[in-house]
N, C-alpha and C. Protein backbone atom coordinates (compact mmCIF):
# COMPACT_ATOMS: atom_id res chain seq x y z
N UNK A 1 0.85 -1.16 0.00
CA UNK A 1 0.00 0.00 0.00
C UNK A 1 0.90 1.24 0.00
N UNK A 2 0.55 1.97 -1.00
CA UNK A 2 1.40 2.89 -1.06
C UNK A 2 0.85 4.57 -0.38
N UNK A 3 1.42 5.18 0.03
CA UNK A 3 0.71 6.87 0.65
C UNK A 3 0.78 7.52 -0.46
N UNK A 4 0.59 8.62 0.06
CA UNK A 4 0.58 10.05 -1.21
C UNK A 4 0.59 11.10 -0.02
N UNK A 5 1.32 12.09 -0.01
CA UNK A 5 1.24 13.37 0.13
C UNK A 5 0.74 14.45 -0.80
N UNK A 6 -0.04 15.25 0.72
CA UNK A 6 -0.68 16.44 -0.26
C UNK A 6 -0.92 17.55 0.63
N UNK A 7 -1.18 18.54 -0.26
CA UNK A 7 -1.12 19.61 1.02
C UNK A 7 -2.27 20.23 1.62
N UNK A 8 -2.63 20.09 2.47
CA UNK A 8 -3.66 20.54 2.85
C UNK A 8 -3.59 21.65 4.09
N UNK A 9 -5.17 22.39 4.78
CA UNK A 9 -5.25 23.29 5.86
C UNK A 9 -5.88 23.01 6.51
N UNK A 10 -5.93 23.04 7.83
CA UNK A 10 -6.60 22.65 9.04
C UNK A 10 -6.86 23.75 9.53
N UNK A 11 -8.35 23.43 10.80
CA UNK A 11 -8.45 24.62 11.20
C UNK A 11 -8.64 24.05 12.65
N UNK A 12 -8.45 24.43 13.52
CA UNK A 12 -9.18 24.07 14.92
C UNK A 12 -9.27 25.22 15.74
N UNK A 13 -10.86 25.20 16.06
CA UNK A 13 -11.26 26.31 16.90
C UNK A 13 -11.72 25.38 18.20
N UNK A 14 -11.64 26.09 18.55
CA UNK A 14 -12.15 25.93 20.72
C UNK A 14 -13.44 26.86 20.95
N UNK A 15 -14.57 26.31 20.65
CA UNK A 15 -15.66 27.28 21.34
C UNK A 15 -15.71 27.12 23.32
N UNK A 16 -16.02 28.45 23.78
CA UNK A 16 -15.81 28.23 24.67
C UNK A 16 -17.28 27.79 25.27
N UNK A 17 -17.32 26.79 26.04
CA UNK A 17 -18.61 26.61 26.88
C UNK A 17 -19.15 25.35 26.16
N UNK A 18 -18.19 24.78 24.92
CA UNK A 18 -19.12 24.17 23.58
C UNK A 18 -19.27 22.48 24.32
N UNK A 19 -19.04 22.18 25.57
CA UNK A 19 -19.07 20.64 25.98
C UNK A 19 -20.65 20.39 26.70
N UNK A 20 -20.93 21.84 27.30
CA UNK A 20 -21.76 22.28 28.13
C UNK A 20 -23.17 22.84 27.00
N UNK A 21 -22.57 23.44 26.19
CA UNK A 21 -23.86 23.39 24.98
C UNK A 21 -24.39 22.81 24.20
N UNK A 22 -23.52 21.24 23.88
CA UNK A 22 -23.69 20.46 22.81
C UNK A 22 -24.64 19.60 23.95
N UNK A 23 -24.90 19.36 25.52
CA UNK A 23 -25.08 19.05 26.08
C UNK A 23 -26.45 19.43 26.06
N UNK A 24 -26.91 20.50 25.82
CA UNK A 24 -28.31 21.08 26.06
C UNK A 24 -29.11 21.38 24.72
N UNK A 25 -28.58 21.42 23.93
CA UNK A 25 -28.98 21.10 22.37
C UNK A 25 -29.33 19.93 21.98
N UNK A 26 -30.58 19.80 21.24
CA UNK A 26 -30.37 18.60 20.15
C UNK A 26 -29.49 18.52 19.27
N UNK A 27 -29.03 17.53 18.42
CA UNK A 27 -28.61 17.55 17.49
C UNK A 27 -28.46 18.03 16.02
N UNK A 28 -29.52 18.13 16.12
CA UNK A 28 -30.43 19.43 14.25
C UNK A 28 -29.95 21.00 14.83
N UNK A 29 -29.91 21.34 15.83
CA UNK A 29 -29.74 22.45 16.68
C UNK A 29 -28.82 22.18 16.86
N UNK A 30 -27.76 21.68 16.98
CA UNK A 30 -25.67 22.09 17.41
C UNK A 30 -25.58 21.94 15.86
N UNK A 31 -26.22 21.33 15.08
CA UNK A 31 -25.57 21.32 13.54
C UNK A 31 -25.22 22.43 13.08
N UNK A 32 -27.20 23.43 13.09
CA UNK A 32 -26.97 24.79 12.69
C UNK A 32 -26.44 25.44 13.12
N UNK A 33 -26.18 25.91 14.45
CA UNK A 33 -25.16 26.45 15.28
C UNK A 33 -23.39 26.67 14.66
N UNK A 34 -23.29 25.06 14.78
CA UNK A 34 -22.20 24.88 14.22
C UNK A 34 -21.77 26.10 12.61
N UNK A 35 -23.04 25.25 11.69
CA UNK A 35 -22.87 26.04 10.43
C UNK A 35 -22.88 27.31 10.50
N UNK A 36 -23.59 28.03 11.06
CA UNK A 36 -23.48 29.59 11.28
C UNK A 36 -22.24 29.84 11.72
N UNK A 37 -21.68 29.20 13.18
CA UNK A 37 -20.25 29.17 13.07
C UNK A 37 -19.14 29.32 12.02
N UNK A 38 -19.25 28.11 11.76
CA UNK A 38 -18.40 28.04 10.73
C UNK A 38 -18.64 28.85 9.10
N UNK A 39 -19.40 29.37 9.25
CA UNK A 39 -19.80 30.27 8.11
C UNK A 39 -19.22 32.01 8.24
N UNK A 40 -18.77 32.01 9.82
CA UNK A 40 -18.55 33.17 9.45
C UNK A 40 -17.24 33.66 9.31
């Protein structure tokens, strides 16, 4: 099996409070959240 390199970008954000909110959210609701997040 052979690899391949390539280049890619990562991003990692830290919401703060986000262990404690994903907690009190449904799931359809942390999605959009998320996307608005990450949208901006």
């Amino acid at each position: 099996m052979l690899g391949e390199r390539r280049q890619v970008t990562m991003l990692n954000s830290d919401i703060a409070g986000f262990s404690t909110l994903s907690q009190t959210m449904g799931a359809e609701e942390l999605v959009r959240f998320l996307n608005v997040y990450f949208s901006r």
